[in-house]
ModelCIF file with pLDDT and N, C-alpha, C, O atoms, coordinates in Angstrom:
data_MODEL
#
_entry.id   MODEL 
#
_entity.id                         1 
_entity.type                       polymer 
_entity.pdbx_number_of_molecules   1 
#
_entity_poly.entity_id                      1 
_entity_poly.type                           'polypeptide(L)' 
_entity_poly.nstd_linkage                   no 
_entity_poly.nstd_monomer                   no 
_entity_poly.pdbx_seq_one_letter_code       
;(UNK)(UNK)(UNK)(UNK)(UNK)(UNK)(UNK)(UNK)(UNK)(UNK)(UNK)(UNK)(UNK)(UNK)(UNK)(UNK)
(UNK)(UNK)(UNK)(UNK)(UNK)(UNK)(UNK)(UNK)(UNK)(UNK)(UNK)(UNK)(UNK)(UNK)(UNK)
;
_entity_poly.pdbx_seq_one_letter_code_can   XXXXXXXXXXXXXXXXXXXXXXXXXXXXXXX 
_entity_poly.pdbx_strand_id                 A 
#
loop_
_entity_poly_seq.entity_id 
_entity_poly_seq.num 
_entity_poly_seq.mon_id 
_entity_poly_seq.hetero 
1 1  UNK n 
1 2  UNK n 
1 3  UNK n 
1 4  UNK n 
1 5  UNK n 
1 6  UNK n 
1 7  UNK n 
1 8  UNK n 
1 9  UNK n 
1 10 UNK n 
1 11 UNK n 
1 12 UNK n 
1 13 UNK n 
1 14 UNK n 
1 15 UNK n 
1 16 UNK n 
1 17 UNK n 
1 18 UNK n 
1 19 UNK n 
1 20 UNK n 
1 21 UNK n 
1 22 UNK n 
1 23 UNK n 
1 24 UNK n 
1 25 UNK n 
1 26 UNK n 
1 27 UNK n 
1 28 UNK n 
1 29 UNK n 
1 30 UNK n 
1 31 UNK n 
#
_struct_asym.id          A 
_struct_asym.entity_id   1 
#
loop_
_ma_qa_metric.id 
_ma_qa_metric.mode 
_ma_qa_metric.name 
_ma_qa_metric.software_group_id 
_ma_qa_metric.type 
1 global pLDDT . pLDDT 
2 local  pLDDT . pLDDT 
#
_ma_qa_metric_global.metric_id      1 
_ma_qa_metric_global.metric_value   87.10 
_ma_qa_metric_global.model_id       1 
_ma_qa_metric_global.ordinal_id     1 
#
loop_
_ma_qa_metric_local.label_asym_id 
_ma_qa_metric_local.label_comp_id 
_ma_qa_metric_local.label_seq_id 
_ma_qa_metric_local.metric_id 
_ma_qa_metric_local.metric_value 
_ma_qa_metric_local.model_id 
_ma_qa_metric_local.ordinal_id 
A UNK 1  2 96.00 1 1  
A UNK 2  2 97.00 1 2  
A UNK 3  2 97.00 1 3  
A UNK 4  2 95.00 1 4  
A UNK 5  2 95.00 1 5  
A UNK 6  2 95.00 1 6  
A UNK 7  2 95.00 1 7  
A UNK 8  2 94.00 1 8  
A UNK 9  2 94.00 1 9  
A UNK 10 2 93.00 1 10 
A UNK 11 2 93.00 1 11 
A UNK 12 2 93.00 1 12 
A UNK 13 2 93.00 1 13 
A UNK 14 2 93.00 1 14 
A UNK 15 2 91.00 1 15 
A UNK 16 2 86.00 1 16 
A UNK 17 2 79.00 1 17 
A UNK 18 2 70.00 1 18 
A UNK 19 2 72.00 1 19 
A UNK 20 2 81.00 1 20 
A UNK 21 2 81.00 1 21 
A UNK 22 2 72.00 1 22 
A UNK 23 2 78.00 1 23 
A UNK 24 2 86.00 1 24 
A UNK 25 2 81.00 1 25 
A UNK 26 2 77.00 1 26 
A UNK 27 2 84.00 1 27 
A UNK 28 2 87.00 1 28 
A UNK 29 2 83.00 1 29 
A UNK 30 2 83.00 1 30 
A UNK 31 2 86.00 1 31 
#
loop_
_atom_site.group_PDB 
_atom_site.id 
_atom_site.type_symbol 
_atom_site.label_atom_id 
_atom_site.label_alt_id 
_atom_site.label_comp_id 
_atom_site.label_asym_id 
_atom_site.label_entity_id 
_atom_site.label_seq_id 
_atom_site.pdbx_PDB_ins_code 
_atom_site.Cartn_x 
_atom_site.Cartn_y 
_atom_site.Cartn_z 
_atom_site.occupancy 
_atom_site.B_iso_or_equiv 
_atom_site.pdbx_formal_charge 
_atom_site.auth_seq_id 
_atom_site.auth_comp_id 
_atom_site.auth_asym_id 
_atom_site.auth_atom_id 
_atom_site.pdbx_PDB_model_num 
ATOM 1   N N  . UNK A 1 1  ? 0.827  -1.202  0.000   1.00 96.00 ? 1  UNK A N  1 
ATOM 2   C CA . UNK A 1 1  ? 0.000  0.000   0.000   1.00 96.00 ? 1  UNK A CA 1 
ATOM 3   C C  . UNK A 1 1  ? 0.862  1.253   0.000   1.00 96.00 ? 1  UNK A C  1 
ATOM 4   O O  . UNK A 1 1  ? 0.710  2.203   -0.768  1.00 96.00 ? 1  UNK A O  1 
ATOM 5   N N  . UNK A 1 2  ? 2.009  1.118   1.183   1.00 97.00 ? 2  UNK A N  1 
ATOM 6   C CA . UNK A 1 2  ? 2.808  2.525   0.909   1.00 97.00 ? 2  UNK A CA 1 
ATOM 7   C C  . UNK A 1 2  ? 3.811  3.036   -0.547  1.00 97.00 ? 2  UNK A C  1 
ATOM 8   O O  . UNK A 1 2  ? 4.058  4.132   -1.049  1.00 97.00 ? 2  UNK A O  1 
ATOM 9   N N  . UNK A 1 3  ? 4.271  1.349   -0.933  1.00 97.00 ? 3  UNK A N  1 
ATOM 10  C CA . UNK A 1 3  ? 4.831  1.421   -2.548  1.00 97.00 ? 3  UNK A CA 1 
ATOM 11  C C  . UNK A 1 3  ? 4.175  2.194   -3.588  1.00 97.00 ? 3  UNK A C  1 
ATOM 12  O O  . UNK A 1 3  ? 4.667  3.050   -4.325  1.00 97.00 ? 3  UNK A O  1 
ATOM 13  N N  . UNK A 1 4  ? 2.409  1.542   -3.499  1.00 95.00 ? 4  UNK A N  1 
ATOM 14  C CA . UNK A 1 4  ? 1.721  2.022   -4.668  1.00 95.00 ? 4  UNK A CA 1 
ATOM 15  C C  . UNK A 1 4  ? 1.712  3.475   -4.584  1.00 95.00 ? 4  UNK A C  1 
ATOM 16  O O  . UNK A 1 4  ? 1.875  4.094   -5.635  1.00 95.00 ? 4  UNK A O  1 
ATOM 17  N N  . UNK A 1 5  ? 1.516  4.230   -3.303  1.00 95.00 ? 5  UNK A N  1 
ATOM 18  C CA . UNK A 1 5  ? 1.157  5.607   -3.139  1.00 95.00 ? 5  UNK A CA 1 
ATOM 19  C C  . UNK A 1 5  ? 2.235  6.397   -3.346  1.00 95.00 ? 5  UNK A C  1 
ATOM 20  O O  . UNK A 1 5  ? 1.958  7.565   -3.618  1.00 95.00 ? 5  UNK A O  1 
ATOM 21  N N  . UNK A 1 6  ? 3.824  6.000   -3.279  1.00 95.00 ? 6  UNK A N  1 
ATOM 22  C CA . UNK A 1 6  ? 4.609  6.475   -3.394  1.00 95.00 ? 6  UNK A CA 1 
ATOM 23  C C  . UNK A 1 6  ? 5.646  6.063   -4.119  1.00 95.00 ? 6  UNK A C  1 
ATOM 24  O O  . UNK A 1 6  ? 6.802  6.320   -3.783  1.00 95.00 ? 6  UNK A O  1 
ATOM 25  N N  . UNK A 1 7  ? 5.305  5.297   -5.315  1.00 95.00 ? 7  UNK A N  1 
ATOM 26  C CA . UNK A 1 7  ? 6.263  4.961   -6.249  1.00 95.00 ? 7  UNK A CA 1 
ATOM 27  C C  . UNK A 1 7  ? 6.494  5.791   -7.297  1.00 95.00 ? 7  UNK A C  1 
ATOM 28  O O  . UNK A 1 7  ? 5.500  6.170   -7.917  1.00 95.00 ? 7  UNK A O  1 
ATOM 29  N N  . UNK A 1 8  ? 7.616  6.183   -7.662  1.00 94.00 ? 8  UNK A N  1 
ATOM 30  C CA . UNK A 1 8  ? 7.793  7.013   -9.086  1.00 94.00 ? 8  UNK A CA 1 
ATOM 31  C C  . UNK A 1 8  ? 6.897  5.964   -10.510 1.00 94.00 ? 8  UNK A C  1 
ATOM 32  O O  . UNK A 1 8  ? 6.433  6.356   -11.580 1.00 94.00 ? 8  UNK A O  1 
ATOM 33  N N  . UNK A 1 9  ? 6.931  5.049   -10.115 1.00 94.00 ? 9  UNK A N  1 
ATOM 34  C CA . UNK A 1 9  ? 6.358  4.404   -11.797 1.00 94.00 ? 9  UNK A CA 1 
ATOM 35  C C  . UNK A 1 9  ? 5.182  3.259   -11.362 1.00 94.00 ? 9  UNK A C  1 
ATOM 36  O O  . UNK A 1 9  ? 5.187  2.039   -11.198 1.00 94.00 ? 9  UNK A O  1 
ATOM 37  N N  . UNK A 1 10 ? 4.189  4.323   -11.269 1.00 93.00 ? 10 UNK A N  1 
ATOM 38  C CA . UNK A 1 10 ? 3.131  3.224   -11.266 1.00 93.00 ? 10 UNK A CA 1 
ATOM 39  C C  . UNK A 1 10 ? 2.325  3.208   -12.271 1.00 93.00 ? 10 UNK A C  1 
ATOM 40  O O  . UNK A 1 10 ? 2.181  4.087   -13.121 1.00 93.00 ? 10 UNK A O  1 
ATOM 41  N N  . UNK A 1 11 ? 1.547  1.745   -12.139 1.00 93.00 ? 11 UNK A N  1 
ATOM 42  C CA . UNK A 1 11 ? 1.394  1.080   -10.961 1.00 93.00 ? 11 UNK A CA 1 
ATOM 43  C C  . UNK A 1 11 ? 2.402  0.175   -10.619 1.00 93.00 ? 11 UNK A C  1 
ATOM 44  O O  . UNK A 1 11 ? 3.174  -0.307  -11.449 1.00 93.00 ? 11 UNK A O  1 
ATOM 45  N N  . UNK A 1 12 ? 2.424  -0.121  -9.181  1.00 93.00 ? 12 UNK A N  1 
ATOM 46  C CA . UNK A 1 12 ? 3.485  -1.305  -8.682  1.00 93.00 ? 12 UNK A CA 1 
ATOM 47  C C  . UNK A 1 12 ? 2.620  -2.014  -8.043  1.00 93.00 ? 12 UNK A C  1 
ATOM 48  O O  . UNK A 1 12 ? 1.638  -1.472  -7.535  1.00 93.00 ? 12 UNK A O  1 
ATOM 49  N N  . UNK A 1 13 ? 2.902  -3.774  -7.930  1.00 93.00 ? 13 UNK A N  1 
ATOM 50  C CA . UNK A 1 13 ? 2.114  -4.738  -6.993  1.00 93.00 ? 13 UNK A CA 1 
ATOM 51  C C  . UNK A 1 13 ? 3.552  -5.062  -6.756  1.00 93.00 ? 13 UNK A C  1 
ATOM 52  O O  . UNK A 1 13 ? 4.617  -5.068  -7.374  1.00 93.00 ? 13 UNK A O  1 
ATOM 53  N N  . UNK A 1 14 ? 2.884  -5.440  -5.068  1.00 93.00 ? 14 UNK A N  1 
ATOM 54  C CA . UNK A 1 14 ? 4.252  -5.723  -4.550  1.00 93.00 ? 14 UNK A CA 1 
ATOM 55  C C  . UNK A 1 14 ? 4.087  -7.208  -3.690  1.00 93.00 ? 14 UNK A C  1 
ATOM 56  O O  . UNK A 1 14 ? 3.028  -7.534  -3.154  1.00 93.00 ? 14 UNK A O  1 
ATOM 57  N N  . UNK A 1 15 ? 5.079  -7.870  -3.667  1.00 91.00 ? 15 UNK A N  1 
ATOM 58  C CA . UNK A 1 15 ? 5.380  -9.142  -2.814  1.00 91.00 ? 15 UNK A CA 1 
ATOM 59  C C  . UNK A 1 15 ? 6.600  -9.984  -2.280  1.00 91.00 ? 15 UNK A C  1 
ATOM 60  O O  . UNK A 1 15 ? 7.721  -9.656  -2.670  1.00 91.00 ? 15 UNK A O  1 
ATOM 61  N N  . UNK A 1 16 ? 6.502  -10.721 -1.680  1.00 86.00 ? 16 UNK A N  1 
ATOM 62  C CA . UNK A 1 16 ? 7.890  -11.559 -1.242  1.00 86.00 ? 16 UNK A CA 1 
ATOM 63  C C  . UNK A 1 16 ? 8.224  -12.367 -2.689  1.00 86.00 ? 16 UNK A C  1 
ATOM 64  O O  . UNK A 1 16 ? 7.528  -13.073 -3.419  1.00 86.00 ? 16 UNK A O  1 
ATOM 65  N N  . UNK A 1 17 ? 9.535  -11.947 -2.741  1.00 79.00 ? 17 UNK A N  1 
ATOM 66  C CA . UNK A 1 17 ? 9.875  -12.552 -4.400  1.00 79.00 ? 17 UNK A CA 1 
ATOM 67  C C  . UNK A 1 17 ? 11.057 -13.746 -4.171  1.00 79.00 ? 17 UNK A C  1 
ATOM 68  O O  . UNK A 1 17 ? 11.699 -13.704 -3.121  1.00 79.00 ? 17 UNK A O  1 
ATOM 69  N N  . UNK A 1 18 ? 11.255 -14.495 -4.868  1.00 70.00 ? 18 UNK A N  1 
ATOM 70  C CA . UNK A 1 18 ? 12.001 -16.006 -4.919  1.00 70.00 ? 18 UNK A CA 1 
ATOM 71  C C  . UNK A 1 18 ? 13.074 -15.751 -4.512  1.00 70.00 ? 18 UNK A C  1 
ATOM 72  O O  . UNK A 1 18 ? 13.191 -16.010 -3.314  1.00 70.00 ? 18 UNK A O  1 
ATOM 73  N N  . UNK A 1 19 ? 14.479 -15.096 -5.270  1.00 72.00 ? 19 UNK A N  1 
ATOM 74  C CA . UNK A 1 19 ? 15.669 -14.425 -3.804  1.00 72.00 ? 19 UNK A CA 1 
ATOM 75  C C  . UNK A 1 19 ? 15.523 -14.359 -2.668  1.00 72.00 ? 19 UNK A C  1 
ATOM 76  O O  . UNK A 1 19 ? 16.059 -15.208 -1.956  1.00 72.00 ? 19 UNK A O  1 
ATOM 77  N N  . UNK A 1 20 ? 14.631 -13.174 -2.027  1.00 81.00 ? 20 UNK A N  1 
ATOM 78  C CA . UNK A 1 20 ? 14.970 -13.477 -0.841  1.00 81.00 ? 20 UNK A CA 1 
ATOM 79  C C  . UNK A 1 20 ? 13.756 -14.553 0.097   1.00 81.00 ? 20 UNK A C  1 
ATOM 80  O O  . UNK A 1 20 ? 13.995 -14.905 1.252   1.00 81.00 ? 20 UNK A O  1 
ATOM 81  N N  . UNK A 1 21 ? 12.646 -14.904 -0.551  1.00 81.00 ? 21 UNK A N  1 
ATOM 82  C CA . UNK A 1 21 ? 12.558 -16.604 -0.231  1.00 81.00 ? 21 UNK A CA 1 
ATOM 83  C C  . UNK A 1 21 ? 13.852 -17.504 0.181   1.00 81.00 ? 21 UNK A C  1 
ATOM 84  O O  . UNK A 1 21 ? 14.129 -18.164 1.182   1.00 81.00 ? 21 UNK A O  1 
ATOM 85  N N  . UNK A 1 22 ? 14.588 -17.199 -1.179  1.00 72.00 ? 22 UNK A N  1 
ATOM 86  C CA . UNK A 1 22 ? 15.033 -18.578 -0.944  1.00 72.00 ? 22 UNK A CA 1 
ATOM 87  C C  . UNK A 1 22 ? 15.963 -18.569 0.247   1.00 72.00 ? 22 UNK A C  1 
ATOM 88  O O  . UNK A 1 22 ? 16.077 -19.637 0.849   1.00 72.00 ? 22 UNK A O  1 
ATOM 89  N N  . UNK A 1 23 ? 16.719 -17.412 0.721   1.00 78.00 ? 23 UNK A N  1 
ATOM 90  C CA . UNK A 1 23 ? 17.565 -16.920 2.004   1.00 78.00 ? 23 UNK A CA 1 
ATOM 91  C C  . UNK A 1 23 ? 16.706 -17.224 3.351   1.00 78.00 ? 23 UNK A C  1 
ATOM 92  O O  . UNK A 1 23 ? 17.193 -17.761 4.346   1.00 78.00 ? 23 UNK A O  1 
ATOM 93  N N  . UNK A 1 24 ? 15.200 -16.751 3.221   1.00 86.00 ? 24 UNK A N  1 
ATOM 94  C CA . UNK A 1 24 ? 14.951 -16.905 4.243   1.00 86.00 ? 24 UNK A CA 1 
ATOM 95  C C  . UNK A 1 24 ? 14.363 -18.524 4.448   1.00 86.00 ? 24 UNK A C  1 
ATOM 96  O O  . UNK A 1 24 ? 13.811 -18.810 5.511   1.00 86.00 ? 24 UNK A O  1 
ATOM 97  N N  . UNK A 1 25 ? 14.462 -19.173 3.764   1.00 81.00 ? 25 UNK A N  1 
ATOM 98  C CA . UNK A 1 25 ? 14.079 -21.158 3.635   1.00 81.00 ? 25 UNK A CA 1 
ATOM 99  C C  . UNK A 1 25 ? 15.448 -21.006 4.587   1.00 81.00 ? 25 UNK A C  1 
ATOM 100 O O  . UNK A 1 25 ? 15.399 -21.133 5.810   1.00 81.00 ? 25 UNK A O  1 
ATOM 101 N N  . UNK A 1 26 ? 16.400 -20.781 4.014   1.00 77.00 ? 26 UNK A N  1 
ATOM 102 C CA . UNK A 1 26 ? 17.696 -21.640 4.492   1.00 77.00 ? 26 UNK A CA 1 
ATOM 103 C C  . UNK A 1 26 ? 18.165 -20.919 5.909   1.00 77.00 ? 26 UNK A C  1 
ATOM 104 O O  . UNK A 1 26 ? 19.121 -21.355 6.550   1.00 77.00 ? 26 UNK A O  1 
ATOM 105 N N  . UNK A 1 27 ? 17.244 -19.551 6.407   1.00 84.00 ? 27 UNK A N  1 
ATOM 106 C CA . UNK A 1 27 ? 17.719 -18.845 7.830   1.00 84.00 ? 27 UNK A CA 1 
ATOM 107 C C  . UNK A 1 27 ? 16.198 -20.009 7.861   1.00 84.00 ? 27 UNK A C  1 
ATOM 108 O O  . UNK A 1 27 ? 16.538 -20.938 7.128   1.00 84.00 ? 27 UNK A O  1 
ATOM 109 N N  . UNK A 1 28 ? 15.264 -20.197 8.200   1.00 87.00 ? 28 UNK A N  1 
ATOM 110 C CA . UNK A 1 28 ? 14.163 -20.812 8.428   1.00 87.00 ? 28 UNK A CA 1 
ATOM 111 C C  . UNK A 1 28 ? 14.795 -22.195 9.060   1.00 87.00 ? 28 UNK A C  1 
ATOM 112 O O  . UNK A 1 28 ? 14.652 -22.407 10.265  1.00 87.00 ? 28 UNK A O  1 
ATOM 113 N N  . UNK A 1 29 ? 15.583 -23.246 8.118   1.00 83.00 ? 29 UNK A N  1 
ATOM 114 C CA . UNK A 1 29 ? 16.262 -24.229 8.285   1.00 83.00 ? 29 UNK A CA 1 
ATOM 115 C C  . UNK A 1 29 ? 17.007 -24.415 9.359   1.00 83.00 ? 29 UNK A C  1 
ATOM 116 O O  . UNK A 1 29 ? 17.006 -25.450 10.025  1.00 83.00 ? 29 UNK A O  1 
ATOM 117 N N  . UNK A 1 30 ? 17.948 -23.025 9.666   1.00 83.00 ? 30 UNK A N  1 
ATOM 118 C CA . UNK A 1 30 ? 19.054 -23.777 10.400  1.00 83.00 ? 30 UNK A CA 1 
ATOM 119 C C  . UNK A 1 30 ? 19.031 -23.107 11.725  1.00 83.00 ? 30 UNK A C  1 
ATOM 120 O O  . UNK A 1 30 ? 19.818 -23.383 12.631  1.00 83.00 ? 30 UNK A O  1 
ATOM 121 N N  . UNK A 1 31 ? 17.860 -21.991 11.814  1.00 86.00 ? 31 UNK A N  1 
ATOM 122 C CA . UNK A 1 31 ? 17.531 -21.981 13.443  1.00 86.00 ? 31 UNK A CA 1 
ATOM 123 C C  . UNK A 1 31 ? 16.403 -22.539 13.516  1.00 86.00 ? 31 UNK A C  1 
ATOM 124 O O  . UNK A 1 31 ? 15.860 -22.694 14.610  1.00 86.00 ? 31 UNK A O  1 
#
């Protein structure tokens, strides 16, 4: 919500994207 209202190039949809997924699987994992 604060992206869309204040992005230079909208529209933007925003979400958790596969990079840092995949970092947080493997902090998820090992604590």
């Amino acid at each position: 919500l604060w992206i869309a209202l204040s992005t230079s190039l909208p529209p933007l949809a925003t979400g958790i994207d596969s990079p840092t997924v995949a970092v947080l699987a493997l902090l998820s994992a090992s604590a």
